[in-house]
C-alpha atoms as a PDB file:
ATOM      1  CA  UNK A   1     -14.858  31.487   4.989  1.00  0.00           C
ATOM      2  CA  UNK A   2     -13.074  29.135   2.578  1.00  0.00           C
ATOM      3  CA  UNK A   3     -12.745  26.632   5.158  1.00  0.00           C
ATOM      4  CA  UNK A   4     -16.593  27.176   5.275  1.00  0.00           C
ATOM      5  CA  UNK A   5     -17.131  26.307   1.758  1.00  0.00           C
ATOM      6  CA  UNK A   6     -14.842  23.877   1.597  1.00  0.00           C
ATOM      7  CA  UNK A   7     -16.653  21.884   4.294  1.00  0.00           C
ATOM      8  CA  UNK A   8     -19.874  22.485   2.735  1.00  0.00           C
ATOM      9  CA  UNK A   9     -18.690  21.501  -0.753  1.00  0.00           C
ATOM     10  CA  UNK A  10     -17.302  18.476   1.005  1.00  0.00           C
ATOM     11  CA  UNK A  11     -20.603  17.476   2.761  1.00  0.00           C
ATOM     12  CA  UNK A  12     -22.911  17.662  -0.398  1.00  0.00           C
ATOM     13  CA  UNK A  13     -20.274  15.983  -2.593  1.00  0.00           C
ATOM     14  CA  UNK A  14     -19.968  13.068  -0.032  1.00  0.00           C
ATOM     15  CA  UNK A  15     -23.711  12.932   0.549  1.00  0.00           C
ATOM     16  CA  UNK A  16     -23.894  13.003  -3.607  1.00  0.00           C
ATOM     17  CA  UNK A  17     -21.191   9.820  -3.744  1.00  0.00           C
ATOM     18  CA  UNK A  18     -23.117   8.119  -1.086  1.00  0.00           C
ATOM     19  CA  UNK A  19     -26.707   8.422  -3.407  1.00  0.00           C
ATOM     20  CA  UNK A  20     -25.076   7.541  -6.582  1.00  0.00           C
ATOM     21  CA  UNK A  21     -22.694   4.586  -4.445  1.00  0.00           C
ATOM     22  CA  UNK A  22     -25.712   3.135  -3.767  1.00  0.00           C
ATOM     23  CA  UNK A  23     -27.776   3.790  -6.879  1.00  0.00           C
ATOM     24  CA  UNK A  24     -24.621   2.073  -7.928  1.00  0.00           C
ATOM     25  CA  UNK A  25     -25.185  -1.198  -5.478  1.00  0.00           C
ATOM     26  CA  UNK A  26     -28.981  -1.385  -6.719  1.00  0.00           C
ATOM     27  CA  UNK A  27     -28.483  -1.171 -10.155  1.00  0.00           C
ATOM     28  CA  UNK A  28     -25.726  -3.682 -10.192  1.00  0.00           C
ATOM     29  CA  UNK A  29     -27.194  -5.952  -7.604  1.00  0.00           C
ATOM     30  CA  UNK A  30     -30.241  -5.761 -10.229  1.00  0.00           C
ATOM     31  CA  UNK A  31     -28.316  -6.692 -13.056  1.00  0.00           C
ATOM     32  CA  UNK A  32     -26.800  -9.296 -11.062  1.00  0.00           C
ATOM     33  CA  UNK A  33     -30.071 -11.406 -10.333  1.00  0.00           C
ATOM     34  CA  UNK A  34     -31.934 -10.621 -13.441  1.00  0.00           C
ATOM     35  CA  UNK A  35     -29.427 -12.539 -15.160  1.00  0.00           C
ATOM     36  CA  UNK A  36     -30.344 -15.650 -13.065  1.00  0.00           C
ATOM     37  CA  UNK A  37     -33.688 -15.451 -13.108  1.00  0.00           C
ATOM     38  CA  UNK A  38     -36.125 -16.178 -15.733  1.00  0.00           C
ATOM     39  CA  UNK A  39     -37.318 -12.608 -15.922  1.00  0.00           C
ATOM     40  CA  UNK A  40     -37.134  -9.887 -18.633  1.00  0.00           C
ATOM     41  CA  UNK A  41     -33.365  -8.320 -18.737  1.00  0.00           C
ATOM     42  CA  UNK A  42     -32.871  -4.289 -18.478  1.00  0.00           C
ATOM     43  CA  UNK A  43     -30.471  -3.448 -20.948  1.00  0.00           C
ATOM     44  CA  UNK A  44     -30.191   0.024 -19.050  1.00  0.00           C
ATOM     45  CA  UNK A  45     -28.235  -0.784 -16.017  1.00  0.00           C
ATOM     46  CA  UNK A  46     -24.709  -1.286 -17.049  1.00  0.00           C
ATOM     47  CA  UNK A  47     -24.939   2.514 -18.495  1.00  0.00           C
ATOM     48  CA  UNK A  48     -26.090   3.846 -15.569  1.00  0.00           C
ATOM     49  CA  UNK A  49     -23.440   1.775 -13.206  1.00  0.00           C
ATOM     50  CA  UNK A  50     -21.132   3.557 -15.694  1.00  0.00           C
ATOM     51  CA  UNK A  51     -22.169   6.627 -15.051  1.00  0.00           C
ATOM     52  CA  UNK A  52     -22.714   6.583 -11.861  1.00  0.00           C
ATOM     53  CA  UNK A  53     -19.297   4.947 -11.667  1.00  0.00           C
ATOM     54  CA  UNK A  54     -17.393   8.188 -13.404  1.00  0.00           C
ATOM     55  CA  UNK A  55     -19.340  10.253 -10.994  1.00  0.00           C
ATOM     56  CA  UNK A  56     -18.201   9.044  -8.070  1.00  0.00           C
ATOM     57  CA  UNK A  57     -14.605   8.859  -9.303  1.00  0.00           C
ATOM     58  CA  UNK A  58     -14.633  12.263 -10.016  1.00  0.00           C
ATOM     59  CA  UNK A  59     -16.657  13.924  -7.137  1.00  0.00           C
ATOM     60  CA  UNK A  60     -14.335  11.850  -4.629  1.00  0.00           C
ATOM     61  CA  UNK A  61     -11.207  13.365  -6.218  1.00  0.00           C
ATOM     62  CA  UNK A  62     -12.264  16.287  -5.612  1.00  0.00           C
ATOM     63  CA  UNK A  63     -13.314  15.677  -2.139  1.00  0.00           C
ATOM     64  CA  UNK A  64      -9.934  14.486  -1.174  1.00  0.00           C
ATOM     65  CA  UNK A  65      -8.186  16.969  -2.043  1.00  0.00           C
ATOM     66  CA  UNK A  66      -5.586  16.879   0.813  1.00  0.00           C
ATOM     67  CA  UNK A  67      -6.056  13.836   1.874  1.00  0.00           C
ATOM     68  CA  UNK A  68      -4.250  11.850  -1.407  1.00  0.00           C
ATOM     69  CA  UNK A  69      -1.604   9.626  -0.045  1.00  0.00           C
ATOM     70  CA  UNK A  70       1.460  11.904  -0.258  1.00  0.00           C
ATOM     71  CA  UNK A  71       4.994  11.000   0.148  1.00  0.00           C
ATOM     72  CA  UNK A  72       6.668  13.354   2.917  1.00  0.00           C
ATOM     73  CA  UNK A  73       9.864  12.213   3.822  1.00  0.00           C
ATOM     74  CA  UNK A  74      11.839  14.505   1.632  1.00  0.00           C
ATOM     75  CA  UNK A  75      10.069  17.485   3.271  1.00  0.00           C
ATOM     76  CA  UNK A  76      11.144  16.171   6.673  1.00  0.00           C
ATOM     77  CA  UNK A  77      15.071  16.764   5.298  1.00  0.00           C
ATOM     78  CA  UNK A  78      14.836  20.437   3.954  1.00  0.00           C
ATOM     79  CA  UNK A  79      14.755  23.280   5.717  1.00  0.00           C
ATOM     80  CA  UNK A  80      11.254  24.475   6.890  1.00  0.00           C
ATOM     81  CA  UNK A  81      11.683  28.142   5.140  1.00  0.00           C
ATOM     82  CA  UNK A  82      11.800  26.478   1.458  1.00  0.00           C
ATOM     83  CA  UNK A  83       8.569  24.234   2.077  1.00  0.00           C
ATOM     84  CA  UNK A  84       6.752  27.430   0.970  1.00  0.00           C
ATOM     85  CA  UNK A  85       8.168  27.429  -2.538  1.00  0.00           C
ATOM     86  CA  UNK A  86       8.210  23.619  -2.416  1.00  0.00           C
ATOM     87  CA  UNK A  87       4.697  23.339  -1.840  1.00  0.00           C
ATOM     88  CA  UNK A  88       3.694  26.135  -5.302  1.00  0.00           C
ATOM     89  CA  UNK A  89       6.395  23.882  -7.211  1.00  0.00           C
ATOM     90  CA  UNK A  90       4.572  21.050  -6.713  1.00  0.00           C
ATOM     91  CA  UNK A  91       1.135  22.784  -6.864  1.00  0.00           C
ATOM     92  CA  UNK A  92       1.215  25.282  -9.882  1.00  0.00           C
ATOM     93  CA  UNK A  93       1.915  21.769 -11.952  1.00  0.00           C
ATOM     94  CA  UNK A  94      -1.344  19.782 -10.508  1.00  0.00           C
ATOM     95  CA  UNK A  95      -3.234  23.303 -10.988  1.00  0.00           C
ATOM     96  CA  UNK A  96      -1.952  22.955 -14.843  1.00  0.00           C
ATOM     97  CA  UNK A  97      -2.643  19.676 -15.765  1.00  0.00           C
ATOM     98  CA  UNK A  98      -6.081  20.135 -13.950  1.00  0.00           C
ATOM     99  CA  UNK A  99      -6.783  23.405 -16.247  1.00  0.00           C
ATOM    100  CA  UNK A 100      -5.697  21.550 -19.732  1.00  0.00           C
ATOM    101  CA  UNK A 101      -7.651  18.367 -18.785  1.00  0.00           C
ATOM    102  CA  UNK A 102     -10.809  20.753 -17.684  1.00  0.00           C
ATOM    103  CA  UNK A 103     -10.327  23.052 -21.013  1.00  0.00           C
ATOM    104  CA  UNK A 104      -9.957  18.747 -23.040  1.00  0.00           C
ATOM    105  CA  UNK A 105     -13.203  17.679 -21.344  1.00  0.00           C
ATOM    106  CA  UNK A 106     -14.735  21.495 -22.696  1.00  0.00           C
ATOM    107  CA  UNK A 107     -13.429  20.419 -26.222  1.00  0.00           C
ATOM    108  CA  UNK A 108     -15.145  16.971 -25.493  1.00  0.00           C
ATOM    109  CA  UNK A 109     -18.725  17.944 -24.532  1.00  0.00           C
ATOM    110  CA  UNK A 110     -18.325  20.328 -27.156  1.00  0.00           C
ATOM    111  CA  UNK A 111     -17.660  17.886 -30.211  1.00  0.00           C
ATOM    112  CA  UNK A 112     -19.445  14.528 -28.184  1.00  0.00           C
ATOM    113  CA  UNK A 113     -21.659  16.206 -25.677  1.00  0.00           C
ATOM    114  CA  UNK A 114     -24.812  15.523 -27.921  1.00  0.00           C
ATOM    115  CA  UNK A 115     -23.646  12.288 -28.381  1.00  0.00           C
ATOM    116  CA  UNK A 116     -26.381   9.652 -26.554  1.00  0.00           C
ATOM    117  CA  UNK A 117     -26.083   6.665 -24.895  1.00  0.00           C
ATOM    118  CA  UNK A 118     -27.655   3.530 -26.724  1.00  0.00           C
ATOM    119  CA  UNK A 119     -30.152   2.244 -24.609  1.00  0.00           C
ATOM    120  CA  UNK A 120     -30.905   4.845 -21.622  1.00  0.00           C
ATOM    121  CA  UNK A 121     -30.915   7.824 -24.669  1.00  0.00           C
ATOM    122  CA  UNK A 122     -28.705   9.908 -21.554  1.00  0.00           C
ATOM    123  CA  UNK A 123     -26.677  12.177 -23.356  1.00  0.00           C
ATOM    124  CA  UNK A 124     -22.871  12.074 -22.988  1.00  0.00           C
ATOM    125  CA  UNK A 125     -23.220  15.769 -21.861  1.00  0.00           C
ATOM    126  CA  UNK A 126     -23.319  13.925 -18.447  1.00  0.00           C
ATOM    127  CA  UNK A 127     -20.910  11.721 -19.094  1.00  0.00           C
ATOM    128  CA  UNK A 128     -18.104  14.629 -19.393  1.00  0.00           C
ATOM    129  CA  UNK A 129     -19.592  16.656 -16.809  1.00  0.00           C
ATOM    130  CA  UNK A 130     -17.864  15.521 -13.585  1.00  0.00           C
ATOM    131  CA  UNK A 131     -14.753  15.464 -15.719  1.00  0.00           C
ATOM    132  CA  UNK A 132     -15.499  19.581 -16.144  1.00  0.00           C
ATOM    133  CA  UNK A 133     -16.979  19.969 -12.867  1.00  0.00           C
ATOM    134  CA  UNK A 134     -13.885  18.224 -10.862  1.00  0.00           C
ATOM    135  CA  UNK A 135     -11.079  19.667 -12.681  1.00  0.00           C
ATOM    136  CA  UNK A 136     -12.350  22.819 -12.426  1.00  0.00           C
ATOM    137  CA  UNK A 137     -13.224  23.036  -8.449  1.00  0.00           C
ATOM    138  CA  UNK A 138      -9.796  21.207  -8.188  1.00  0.00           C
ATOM    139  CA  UNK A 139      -7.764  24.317  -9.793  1.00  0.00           C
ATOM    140  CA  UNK A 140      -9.662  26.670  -7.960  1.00  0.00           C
ATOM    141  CA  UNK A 141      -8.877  24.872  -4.396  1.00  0.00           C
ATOM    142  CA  UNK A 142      -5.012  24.225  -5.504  1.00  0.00           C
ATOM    143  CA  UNK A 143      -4.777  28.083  -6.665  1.00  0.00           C
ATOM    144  CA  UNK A 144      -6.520  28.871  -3.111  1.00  0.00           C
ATOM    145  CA  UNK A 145      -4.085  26.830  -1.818  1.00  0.00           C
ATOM    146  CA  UNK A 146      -1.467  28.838  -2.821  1.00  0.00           C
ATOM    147  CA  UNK A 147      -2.847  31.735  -2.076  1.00  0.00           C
ATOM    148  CA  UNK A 148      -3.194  30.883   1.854  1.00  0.00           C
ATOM    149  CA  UNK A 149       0.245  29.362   1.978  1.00  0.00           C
ATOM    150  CA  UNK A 150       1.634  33.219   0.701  1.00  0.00           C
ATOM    151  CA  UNK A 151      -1.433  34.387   3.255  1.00  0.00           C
ATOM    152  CA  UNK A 152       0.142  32.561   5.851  1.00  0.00           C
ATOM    153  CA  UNK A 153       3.153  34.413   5.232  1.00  0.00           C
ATOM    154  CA  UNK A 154       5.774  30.890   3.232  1.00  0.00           C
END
């Protein structure tokens, strides 16, 4: 079941990235040529490339979860019954700074949320959201993932 969810938190987070990558392209593209032609400039579409920027960044964090670039040679060298309590070492630190930085982004949206952006009027609410969002799916899949490596008897 949590391979399930995984999967389908993967697939609308991916399918989320590719919408905003290429709201992303448009927007930019659009700033791009406006600036070269003799037309009237939109002031709105570096904020948005911004934001749509931070999105991305966060949403794919979360989607590659175990798929970071990881450095495994010392866990080739130690004996296979202490990856168990290798692997929660190196979690239950990840799952930590992931809770304080989703309890700073709280204390962010809190004091700045209301805060708006100058020309698209967007709120900064959304801004701090993904932060929120990806920290907090990220300490829930790294506590899970302790959980199943105890499960799977470490």
């Amino acid at each position: 079941m949590l391979k399930n969810l995984k999967r389908y938190f993967s697939l609308a987070a991916f399918i989320t990235m590719i919408s905003l990558m290429i709201l992303l392209l448009i927007v930019t593209f659009l700033q791009v040529a406006i600036r070269n032609l003799p037309l009237p400039k939109f002031p709105w579409t570096e904020e948005i490339a911004r934001f749509a920027n931070v999105w991305i960044a966060f949403l794919g964090s979360a989607v590659l979860l175990d798929n970071h670039i990881s450095v495994s040679f010392l866990m080739r060298y130690i004996p296979y019954k202490l990856h168990y309590y290798i692997e929660i070492l190196i979690n239950i630190p990840i799952m930590a700074f992931y809770a304080i930085t989703f309890w700073g982004g709280i204390n962010m949206m809190v004091t700045q949320g209301n805060l708006k952006a100058p020309t698209t009027g967007i709120t900064m609410f959304w801004f701090y959201l993904p932060v929120i969002i990806c920290c907090l799916i990220l300490t829930i899949l790294h506590a899970v993932k302790i959980l199943l490596l105890g499960y799977k008897g470490g």
